[in-house]
Protein backbone atom coordinates (compact mmCIF):
# COMPACT_ATOMS: atom_id res chain seq x y z
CA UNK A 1 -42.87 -58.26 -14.86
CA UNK A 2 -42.96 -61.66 -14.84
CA UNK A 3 -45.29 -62.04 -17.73
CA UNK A 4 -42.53 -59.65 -19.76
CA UNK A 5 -39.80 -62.47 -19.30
CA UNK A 6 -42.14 -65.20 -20.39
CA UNK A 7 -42.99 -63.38 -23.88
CA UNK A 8 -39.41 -62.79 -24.64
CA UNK A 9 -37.93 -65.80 -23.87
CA UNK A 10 -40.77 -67.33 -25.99
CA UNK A 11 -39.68 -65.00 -28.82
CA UNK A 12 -36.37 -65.49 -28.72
CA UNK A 13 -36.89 -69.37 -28.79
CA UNK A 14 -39.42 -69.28 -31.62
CA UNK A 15 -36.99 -67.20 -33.60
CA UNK A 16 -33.44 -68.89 -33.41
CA UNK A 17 -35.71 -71.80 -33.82
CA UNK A 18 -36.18 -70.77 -37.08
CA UNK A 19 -34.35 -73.19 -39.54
CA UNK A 20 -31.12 -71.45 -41.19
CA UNK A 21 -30.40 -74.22 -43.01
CA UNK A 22 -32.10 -72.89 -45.51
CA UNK A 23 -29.56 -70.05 -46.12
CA UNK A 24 -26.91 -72.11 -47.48
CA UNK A 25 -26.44 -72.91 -51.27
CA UNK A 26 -29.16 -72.23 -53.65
CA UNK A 27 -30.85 -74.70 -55.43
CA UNK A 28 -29.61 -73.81 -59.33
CA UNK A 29 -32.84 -75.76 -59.89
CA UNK A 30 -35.10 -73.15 -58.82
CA UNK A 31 -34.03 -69.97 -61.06
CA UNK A 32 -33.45 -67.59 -58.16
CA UNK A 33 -30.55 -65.67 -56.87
CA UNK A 34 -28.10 -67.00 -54.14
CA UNK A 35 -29.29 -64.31 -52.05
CA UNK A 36 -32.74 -65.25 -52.17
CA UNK A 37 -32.69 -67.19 -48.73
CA UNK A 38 -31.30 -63.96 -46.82
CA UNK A 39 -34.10 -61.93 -48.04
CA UNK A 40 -36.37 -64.71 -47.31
CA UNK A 41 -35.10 -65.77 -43.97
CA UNK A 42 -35.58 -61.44 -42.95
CA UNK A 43 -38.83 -61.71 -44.09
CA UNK A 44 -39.91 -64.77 -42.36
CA UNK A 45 -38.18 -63.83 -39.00
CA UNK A 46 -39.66 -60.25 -38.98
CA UNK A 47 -43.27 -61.87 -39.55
CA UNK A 48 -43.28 -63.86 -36.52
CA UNK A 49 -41.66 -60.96 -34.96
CA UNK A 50 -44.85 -58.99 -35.97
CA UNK A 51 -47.16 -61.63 -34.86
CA UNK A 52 -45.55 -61.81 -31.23
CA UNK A 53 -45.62 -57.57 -31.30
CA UNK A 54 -49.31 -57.76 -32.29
CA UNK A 55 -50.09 -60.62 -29.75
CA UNK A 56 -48.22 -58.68 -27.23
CA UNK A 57 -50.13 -55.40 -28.22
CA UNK A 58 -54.02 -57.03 -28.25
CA UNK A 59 -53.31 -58.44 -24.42
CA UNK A 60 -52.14 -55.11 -22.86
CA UNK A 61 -55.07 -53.52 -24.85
CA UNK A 62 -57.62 -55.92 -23.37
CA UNK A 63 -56.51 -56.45 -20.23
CA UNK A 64 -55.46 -52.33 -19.92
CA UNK A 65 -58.87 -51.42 -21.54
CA UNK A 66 -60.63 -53.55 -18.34
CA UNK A 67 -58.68 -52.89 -15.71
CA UNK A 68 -58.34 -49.39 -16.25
CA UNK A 69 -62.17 -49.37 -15.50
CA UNK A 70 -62.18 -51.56 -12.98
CA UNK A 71 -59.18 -50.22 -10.79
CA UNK A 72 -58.69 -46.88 -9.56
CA UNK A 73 -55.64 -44.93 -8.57
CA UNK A 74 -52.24 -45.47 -9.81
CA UNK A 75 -53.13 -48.75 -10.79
CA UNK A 76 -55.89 -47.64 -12.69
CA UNK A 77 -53.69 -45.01 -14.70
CA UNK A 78 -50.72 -47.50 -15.12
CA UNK A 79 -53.71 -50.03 -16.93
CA UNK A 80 -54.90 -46.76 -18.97
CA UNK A 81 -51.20 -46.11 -20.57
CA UNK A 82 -50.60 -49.59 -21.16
CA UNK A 83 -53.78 -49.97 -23.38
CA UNK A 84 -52.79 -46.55 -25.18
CA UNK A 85 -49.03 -47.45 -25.36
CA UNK A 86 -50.33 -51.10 -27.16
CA UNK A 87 -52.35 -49.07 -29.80
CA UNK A 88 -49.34 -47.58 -31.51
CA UNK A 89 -47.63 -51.17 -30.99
CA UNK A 90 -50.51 -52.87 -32.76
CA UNK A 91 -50.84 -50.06 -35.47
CA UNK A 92 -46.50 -50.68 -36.13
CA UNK A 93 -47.31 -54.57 -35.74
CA UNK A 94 -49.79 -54.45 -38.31
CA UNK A 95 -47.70 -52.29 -41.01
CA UNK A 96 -44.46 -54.76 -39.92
CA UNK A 97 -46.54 -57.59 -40.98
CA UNK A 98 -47.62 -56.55 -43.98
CA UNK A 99 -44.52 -55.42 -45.02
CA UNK A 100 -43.02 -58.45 -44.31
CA UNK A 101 -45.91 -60.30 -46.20
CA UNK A 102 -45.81 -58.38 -49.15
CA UNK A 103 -41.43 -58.18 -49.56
CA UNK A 104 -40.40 -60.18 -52.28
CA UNK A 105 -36.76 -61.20 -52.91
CA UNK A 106 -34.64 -58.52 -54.36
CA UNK A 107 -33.23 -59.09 -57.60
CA UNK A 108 -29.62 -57.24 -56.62
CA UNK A 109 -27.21 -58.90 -53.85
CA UNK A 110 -26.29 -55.37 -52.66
CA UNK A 111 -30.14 -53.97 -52.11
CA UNK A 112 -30.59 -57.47 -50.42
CA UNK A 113 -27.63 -56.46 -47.87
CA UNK A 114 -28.28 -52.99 -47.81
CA UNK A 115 -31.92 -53.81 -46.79
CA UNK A 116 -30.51 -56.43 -44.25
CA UNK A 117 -27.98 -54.29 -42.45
CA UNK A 118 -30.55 -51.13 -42.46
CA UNK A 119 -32.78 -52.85 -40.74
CA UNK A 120 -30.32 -54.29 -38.26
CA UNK A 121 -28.96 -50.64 -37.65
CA UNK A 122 -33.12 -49.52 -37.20
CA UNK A 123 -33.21 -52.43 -34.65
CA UNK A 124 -30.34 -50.95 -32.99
CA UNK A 125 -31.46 -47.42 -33.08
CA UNK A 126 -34.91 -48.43 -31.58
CA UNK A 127 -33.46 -50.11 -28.68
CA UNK A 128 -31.95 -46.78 -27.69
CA UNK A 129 -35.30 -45.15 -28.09
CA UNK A 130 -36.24 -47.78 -25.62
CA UNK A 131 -33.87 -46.85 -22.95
CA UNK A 132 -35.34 -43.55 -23.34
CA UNK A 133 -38.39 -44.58 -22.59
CA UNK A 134 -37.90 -46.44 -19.53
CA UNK A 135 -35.62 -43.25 -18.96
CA UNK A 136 -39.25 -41.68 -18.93
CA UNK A 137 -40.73 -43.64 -16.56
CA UNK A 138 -38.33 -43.94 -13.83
CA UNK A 139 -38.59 -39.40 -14.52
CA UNK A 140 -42.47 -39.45 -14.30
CA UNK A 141 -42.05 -41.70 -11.06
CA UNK A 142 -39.63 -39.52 -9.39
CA UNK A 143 -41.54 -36.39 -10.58
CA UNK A 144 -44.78 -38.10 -9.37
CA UNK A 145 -43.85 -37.54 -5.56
CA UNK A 146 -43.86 -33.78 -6.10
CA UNK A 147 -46.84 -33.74 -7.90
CA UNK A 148 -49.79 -32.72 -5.65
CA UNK A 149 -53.02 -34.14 -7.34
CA UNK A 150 -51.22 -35.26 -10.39
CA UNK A 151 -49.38 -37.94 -8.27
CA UNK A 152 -51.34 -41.03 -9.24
CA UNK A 153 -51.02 -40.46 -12.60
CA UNK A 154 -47.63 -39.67 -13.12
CA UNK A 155 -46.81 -42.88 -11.24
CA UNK A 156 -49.07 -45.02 -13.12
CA UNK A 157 -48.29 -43.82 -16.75
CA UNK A 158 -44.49 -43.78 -15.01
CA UNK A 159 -44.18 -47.86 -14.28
CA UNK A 160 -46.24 -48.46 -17.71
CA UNK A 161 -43.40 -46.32 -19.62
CA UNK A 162 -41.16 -48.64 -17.61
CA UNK A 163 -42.52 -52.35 -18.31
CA UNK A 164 -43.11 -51.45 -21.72
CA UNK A 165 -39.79 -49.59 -22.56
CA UNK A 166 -38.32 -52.68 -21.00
CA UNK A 167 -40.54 -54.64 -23.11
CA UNK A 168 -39.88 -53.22 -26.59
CA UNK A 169 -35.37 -52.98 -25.58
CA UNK A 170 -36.12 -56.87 -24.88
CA UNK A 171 -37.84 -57.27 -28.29
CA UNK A 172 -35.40 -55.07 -30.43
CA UNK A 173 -32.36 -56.46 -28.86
CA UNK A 174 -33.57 -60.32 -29.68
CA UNK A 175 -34.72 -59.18 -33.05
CA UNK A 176 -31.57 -57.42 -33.82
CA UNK A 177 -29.52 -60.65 -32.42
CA UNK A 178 -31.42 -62.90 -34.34
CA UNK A 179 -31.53 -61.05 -37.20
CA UNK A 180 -27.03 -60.78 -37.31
CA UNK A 181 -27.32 -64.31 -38.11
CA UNK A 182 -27.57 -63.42 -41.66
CA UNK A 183 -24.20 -62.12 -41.86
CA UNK A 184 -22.39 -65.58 -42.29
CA UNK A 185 -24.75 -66.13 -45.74
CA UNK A 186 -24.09 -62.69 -46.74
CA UNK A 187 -20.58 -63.46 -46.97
CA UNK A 188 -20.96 -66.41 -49.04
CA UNK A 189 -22.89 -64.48 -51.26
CA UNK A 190 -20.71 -62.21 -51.46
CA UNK A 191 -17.96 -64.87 -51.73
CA UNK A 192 -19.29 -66.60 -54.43
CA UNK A 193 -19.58 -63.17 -56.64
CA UNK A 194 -16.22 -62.23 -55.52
CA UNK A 195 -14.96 -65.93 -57.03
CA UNK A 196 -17.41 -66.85 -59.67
């Protein structure tokens, strides 16, 4: 568990560390929309955000992968879901990244905040999917000391539901927090249509 707080508080400080000054006035200079540097600023936040998924993914794959063979017992099974639980996490890192690689500013203010406060709501909508899955866990534990032969592995893929639904609620609800910081240049832009 303790390795869970460590990532996100690393995330969270990499990603309000990210500058917002940015976000303010646009250069007339450069040719490009006012709303440029929310668009921009989503992008670059959900990047890193997909780096520290993947990163987060590769470990529990390695370090499941091995000590699923090397332990035995609910331990053993608990390693086992963690590795399989990480593939899907790398798989959604890796399409997250190159999403947010390939976006390029949108040429309409209201697509720009559409696509900002849809993926806020997403964010939102994941982190109850979340508390379903540590929901899950805490079931397959309970269920686990009923379970005859099955016990082990109901426990085990139980506490890995757990420490990775509290994981990815952790993630979602930083991303989502971070993210609501747009909402202060959205209003400018919006502002600065409104009054011309």
């Amino acid at each position: 568990m303790k390795r869970i707080f460590f990532v996100l508080i690393a995330l969270s400080v990499v990603l309000t560390g990210l500058p917002a000054d940015d976000m303010g006035a646009p250069d007339p200079s450069a040719g490009g929309s006012e709303w440029e540097p929310i668009d921009a600023r989503r992008n670059r936040v959900n990047t890193v955000a997909m780096i520290a998924l993947g990163s987060w993914a590769v470990v529990n794959i390695g370090t499941g992968t091995v000590l699923s063979l090397t332990t035995e017992g609910t331990a053993g099974y608990f390693h086992e879901m963690n590795a399989i639980w990480n593939g899907v996490n790398l798989g959604i890192a890796g399409l997250g990244l190159a999403g947010s690689l390939r976006a390029a500013p949108s040429p309409d203010l209201f697509a720009s905040i559409d696509a900002q406060y849809g993926l806020e709501k997403t964010l939102l909508f994941n982190a109850g999917l979340d508390v379903g899955y540590i929901m899950t866990g805490l079931y397959l534990t309970e269920l686990s000391r009923r379970a005859g032969e099955q016990q082990e592995r109901l426990e085990g893929y139980g506490w890995s539901l757990v420490l990775q639904g509290g994981f990815l609620l952790g993630f979602d609800l930083i991303l989502y927090l971070v993210q609501r910081q747009s909402r202060e240049p959205i209003r400018r832009a919006l502002s600065s249509q409104a009054h011309p």
